[in-house]
N, C-alpha and C. Protein backbone atom coordinates (compact mmCIF):
# COMPACT_ATOMS: atom_id res chain seq x y z
N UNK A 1 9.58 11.21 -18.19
CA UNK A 1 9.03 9.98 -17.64
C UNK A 1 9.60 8.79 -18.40
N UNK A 2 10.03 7.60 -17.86
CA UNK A 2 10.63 6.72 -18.49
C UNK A 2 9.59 5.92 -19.48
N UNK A 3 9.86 5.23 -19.91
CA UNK A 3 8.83 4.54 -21.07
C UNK A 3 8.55 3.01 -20.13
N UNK A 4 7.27 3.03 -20.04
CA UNK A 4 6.66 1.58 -19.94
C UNK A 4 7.15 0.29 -20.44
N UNK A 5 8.03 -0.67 -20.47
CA UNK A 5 8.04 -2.07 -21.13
C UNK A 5 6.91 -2.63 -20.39
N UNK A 6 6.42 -3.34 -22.02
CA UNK A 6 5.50 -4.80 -21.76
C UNK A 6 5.81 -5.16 -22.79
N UNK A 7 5.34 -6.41 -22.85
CA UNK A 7 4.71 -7.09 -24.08
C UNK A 7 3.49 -8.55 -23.52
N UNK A 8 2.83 -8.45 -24.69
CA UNK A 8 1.52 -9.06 -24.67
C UNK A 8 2.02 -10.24 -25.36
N UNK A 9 2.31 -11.50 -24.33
CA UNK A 9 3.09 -12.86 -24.76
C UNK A 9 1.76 -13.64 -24.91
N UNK A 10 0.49 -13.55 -24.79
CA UNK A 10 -0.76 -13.90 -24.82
C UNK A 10 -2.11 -13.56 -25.08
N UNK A 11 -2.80 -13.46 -26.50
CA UNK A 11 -3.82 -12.27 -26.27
C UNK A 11 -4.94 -13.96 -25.67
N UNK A 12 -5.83 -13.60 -24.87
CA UNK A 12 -6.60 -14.42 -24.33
C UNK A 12 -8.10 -14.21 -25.36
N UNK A 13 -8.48 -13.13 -25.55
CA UNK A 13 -9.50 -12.49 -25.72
C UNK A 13 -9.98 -11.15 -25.18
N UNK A 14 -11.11 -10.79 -26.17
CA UNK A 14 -11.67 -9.27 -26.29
C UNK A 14 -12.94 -8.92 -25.79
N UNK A 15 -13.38 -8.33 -24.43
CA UNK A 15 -14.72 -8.66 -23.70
C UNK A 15 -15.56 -7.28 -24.16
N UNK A 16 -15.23 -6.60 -24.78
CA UNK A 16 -15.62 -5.34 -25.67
C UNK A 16 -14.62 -4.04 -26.26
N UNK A 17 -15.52 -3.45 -27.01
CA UNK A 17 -15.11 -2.18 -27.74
C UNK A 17 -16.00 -1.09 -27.60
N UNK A 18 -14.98 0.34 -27.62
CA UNK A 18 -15.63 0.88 -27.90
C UNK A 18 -15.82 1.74 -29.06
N UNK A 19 -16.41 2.95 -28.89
CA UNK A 19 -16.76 3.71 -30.32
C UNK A 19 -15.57 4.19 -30.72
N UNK A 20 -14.61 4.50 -29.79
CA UNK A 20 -13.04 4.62 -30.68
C UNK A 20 -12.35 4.29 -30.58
N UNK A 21 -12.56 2.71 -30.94
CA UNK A 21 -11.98 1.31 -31.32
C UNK A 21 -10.95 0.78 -30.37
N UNK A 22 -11.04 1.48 -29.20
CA UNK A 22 -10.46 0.84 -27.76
C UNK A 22 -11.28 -0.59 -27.43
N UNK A 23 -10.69 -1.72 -27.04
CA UNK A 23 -10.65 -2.76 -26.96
C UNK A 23 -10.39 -3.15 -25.24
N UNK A 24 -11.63 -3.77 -24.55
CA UNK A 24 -11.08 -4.51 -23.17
C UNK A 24 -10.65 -5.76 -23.29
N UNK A 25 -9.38 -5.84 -23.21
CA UNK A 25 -9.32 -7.31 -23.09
C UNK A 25 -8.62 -8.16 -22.07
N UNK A 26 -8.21 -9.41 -22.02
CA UNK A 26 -8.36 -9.98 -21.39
C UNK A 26 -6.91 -10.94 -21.71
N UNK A 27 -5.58 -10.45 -21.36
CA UNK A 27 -4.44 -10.82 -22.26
C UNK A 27 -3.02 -11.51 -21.12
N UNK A 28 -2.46 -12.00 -21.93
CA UNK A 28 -1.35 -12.29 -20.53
C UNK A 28 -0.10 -11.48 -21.05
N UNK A 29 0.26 -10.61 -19.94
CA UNK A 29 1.05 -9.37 -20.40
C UNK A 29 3.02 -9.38 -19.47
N UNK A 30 3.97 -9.74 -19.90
CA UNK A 30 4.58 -9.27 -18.92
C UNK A 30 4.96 -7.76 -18.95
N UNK A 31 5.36 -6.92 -17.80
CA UNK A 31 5.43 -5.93 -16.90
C UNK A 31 6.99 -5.08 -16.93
N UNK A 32 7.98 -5.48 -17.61
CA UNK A 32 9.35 -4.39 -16.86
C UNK A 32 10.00 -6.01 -16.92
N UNK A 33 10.44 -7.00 -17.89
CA UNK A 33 10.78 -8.22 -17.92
C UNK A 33 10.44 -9.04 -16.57
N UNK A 34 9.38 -8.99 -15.65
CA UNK A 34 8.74 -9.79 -14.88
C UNK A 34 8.49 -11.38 -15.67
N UNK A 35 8.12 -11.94 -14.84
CA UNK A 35 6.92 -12.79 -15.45
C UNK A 35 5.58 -12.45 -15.88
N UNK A 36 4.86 -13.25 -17.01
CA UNK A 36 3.58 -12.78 -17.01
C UNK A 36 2.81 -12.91 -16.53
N UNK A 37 1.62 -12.01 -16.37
CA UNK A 37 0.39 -12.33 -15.63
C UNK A 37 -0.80 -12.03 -16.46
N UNK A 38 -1.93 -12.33 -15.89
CA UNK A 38 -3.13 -12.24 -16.55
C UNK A 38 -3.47 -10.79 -16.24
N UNK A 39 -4.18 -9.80 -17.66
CA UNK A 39 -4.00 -8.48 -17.45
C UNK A 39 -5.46 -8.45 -18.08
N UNK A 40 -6.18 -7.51 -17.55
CA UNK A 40 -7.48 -7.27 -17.58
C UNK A 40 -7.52 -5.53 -17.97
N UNK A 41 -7.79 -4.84 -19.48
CA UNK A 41 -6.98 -3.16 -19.29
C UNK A 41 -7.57 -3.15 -20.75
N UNK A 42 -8.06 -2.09 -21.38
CA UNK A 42 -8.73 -1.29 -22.22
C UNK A 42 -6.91 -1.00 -23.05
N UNK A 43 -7.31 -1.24 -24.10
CA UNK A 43 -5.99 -0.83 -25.19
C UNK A 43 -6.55 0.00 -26.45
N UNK A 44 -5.42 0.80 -26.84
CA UNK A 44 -5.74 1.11 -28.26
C UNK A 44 -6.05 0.27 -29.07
N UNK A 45 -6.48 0.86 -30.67
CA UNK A 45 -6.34 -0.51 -31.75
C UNK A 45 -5.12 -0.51 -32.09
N UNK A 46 -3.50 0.29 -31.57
CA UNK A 46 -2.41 -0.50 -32.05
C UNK A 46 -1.88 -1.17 -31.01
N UNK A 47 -2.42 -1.17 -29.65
CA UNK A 47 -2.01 -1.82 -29.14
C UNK A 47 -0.39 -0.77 -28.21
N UNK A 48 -0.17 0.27 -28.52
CA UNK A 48 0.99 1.35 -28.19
C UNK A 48 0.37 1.89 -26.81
N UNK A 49 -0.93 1.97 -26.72
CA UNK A 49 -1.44 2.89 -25.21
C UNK A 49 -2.08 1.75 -24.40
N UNK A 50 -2.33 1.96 -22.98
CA UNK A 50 -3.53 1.47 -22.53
C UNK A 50 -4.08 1.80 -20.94
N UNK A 51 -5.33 1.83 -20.63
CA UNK A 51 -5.85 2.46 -20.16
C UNK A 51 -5.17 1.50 -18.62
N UNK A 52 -5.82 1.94 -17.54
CA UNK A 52 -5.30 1.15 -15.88
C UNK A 52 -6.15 -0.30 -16.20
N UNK A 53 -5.75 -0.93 -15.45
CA UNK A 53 -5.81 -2.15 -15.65
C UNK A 53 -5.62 -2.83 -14.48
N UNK A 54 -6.43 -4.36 -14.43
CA UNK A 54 -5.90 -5.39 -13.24
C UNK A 54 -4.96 -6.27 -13.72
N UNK A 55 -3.88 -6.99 -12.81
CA UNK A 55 -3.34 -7.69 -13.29
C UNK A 55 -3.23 -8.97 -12.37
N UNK A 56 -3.69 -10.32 -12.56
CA UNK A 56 -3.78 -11.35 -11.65
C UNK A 56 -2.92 -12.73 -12.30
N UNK A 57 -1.96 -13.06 -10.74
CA UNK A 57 -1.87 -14.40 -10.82
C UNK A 57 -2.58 -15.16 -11.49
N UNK A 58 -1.99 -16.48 -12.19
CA UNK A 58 -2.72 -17.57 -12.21
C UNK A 58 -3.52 -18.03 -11.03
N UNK A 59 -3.33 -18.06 -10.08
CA UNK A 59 -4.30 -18.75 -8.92
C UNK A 59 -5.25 -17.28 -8.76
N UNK A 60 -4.94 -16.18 -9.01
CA UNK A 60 -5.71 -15.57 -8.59
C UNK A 60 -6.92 -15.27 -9.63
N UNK A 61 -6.88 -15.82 -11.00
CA UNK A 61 -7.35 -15.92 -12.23
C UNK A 61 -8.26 -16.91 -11.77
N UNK A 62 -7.61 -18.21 -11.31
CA UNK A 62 -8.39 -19.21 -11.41
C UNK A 62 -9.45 -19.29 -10.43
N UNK A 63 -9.65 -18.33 -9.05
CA UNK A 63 -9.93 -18.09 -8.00
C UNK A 63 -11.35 -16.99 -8.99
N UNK A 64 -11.22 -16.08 -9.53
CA UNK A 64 -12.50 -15.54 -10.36
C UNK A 64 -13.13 -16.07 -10.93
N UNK A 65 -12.80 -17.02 -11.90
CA UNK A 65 -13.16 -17.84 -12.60
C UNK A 65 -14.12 -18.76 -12.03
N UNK A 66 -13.83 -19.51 -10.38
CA UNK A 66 -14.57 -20.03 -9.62
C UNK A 66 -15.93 -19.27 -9.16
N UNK A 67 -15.38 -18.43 -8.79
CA UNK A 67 -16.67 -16.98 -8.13
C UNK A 67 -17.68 -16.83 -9.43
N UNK A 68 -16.94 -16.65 -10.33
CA UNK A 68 -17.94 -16.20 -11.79
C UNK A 68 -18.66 -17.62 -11.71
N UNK A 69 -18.21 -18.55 -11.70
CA UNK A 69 -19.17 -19.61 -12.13
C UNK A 69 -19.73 -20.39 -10.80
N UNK A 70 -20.10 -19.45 -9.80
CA UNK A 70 -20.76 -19.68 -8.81
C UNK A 70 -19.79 -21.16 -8.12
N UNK A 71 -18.67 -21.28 -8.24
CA UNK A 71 -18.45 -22.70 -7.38
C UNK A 71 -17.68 -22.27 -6.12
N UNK A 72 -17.63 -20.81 -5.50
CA UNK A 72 -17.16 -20.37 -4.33
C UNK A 72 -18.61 -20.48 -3.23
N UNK A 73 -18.19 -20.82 -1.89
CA UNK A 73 -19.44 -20.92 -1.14
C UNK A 73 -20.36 -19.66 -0.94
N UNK A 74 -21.50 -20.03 -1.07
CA UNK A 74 -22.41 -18.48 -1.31
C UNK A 74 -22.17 -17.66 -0.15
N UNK A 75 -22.03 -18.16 0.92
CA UNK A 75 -21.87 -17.29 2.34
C UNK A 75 -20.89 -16.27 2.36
N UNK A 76 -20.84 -15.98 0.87
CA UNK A 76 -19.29 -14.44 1.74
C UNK A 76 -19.78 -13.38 2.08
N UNK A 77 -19.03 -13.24 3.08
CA UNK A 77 -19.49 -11.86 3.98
C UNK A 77 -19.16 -10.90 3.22
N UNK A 78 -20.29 -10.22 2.71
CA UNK A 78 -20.25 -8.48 1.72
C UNK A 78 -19.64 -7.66 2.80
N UNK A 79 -19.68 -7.48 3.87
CA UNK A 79 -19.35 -6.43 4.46
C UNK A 79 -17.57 -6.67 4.65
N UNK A 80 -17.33 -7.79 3.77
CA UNK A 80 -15.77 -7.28 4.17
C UNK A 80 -15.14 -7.27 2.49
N UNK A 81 -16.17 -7.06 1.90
CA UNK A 81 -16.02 -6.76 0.52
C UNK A 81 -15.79 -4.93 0.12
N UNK A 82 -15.04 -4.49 -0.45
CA UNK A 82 -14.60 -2.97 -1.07
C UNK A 82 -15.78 -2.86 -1.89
């Protein structure tokens, strides 16, 4: 299997841990020399492994960010929600 490139050009912050010292965080990562994006993914403590993960645009960052802080209109239809 070929080896993964990234690198973590941004740590943002750490939204928990767990008991063996895996870390969720919240980092801007590029991908295979892409550009970076905002990466949401459980890591080791060296930072060498990490678990599946989301990875979002800036607009699509800034688009959660809205929802989290309630400024999207309350009316969304759940039923076309996963």
């Amino acid at each position: 299997m070929a080896e993964l490139k990234f690198e973590i050009v941004e740590h943002v912050g750490v939204l928990s841990e767990n008991a063996k010292g895996w870390t969720k965080e919240l980092n801007k990562v590029s991908w295979g020399d892409h550009p970076a994006k905002y990466d949401i993914r459980d890591w080791s403590p060296d930072h060498t492994r990490m678990a599946k993960g989301v990875t979002l645009t800036d607009e699509e960052l800034a688009t959660l960010k809205d929802i989290l802080n309630g400024d999207v209109e309350d009316d969304i239809d759940e039923s076309q929600m996963l």
